[in-house]
Each structure stands twice: as C-alpha cells, then as structure tokens.
Protein backbone atom coordinates (compact mmCIF):
# COMPACT_ATOMS: atom_id res chain seq x y z
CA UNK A 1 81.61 76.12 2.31
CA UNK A 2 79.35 74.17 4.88
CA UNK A 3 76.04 74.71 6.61
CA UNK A 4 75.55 74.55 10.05
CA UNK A 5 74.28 71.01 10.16
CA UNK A 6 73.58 68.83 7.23
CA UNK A 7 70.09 68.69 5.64
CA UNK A 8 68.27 65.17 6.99
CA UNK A 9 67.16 62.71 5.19
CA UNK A 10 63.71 63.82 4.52
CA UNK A 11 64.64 67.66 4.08
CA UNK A 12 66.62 66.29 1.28
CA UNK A 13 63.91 64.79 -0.08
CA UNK A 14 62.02 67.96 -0.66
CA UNK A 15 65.01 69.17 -2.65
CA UNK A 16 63.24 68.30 -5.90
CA UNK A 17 59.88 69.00 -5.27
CA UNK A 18 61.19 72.56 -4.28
CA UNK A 19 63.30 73.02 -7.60
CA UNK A 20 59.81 71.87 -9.05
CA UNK A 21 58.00 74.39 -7.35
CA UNK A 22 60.01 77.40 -8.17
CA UNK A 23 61.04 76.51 -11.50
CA UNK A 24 57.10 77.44 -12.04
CA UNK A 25 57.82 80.98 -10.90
CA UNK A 26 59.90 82.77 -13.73
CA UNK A 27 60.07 86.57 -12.53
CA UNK A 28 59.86 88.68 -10.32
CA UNK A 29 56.43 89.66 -10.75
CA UNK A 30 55.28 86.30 -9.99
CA UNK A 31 57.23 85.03 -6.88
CA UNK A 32 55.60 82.38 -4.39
CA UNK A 33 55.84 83.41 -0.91
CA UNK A 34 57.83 81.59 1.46
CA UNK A 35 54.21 81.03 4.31
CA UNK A 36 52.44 79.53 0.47
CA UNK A 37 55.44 77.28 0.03
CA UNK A 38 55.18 75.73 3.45
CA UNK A 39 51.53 75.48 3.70
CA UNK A 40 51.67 73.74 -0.03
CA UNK A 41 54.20 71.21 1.20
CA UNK A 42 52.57 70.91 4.65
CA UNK A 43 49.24 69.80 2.80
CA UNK A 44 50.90 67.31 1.42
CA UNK A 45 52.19 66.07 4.17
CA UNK A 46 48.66 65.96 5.96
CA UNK A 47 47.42 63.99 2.56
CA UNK A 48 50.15 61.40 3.16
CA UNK A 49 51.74 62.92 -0.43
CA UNK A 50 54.85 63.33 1.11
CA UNK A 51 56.55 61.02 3.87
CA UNK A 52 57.53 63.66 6.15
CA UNK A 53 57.10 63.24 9.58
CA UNK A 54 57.46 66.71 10.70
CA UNK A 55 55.94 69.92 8.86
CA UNK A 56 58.25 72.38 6.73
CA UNK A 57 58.70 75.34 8.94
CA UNK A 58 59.68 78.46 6.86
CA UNK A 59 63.46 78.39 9.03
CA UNK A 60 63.58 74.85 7.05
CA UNK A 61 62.45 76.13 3.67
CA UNK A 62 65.35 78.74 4.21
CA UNK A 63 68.24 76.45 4.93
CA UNK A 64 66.67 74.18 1.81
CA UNK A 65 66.98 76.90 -0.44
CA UNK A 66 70.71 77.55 0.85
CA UNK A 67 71.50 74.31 0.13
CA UNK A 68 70.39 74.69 -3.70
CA UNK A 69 72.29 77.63 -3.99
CA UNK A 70 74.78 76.34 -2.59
CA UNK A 71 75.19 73.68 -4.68
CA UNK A 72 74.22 75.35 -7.76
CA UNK A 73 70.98 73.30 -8.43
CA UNK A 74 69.22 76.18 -9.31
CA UNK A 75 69.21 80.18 -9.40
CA UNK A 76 66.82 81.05 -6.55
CA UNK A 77 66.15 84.25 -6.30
CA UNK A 78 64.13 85.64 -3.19
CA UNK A 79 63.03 88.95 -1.83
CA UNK A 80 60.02 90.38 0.18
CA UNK A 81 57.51 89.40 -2.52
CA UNK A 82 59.05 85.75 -2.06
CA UNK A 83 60.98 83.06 -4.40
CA UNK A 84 61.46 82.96 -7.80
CA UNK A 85 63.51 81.45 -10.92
CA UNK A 86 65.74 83.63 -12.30
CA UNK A 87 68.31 82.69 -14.86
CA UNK A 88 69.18 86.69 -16.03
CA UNK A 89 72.80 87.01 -15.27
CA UNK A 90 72.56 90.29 -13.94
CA UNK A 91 69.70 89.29 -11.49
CA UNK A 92 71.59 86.79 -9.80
CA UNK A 93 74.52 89.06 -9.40
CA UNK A 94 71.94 91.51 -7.73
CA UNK A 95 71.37 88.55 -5.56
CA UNK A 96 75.17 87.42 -5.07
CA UNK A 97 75.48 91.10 -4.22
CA UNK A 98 72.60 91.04 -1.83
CA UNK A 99 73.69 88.14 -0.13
CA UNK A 100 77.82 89.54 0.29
CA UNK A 101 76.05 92.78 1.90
CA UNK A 102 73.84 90.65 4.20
CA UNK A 103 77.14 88.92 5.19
CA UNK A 104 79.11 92.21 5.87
CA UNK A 105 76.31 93.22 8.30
CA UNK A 106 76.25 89.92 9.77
CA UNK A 107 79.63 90.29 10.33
CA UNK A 108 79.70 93.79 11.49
CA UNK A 109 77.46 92.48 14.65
CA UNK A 110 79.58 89.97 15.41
CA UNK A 111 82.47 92.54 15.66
CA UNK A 112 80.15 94.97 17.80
CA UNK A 113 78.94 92.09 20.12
CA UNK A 114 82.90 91.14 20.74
CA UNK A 115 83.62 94.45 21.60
CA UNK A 116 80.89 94.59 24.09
CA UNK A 117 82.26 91.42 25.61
CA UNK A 118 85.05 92.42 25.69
CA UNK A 119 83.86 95.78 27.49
CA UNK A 120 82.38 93.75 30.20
CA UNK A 121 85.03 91.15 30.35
CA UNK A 122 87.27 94.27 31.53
CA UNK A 123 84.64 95.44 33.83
CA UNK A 124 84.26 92.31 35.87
CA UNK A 125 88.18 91.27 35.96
CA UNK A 126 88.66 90.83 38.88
CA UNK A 127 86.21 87.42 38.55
CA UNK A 128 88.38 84.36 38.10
CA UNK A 129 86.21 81.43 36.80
CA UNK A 130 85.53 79.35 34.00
CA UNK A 131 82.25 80.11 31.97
CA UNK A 132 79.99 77.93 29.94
CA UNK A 133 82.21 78.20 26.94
CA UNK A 134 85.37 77.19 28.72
CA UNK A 135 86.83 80.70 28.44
CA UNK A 136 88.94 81.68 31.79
CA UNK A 137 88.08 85.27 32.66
CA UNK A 138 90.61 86.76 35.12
C-alpha cells in the first residue's frame, strides 16, 4: 500500500520528533490536538530548532501520521479530542475498524459520483470530444 506522493525529505524528518511527541500522550483522556501539534512544531521552526523551510500544516501532520501507521512505527490513535499512544489491542482494532468504515464511505462516494457521471455522460451524448482526462464522450 502507497500514499499519494512520498513524504519529502524534511517531512521525514519530523517522523521522530512526532513519535516523540505522542509517545508522551498515553490515553485517551490526554490526547494532543492536531492545531497544538502544528503550532509546537511551527515554533520550532520560527526558533531555527528545526530546519524546515515551510510550516507543518495540519493536511501534513495527517499524511505524517499515515505514514507511521503505515509502517507500523507506532500505534497512533486519533479522534476529535486529537492524537494519542495507544498500545491496548482492542483500541487499535477500534481504530483499524474506524479507519475500514471511513474507507467504505469513501468508497461509497466514489460509486455515487460515477453514477452521476455517468448520468450526465448519457445526457450530453450526442457531444463528441475529448475532455481533460482523455476520455472520448460520444
């Protein structure tokens, strides 16, 4: 399994520093919001602490954490309260589970959005030209 586009050189340098982080918050009563993690790490990067030359932005904290999961570095756990450590088995199944339904749903608009272009692909037929995806419509 991939990600979109690979992490750069400097995201992956905030790998550790993020496992770090976390590994300070143990439960779920204690999680560190996802705006606190990017403000720490961005006030580092003001204080020269970390060589960064762009701030964390909390779409880049989110594709760092998928990497870590992804690559079993550690058992992040998130939720509305924010991130967390968690290393109860039946946690991170609540997560695993969290994340398949997420990905059902994710699915189930890509399904709904293919049906609708395919609803208006029918309704304009009789257009013959190439779009910006190089799909023929005729």
């Amino acid at each position: 399994m991939s990600q979109s586009k690979p992490l750069t050189q400097e995201d992956q340098e905030l790998i550790d520093r993020l496992i770090q982080l976390i590994s300070l918050r143990t439960d779920d009563l204690h999680p560190i919001k996802g705006a606190e993690i990017v403000s720490f790490f961005n006030r580092k990067i003001r204080d020269g602490k970390l060589l960064c030359s762009k701030p964390l932005t909390e779409q880049k904290l989110r594709k760092i954490t998928n990497y870590i999961r992804l690559n079993g570095l550690l058992p992040i756990m998130s939720s509305s309260k924010g991130y967390y450590l968690s290393t109860n088995p039946i946690e991170i199944m609540k997560m695993v589970e969290s994340l398949e339904s997420r990905c059902i749903a994710i699915q189930q608009a890509a399904d709904g959005l293919r049906k609708m272009a395919v609803k208006f692909h029918n309704s304009e037929k009789k257009l013959v030209k190439k779009d910006t995806f190089g799909i023929i419509w005729d």
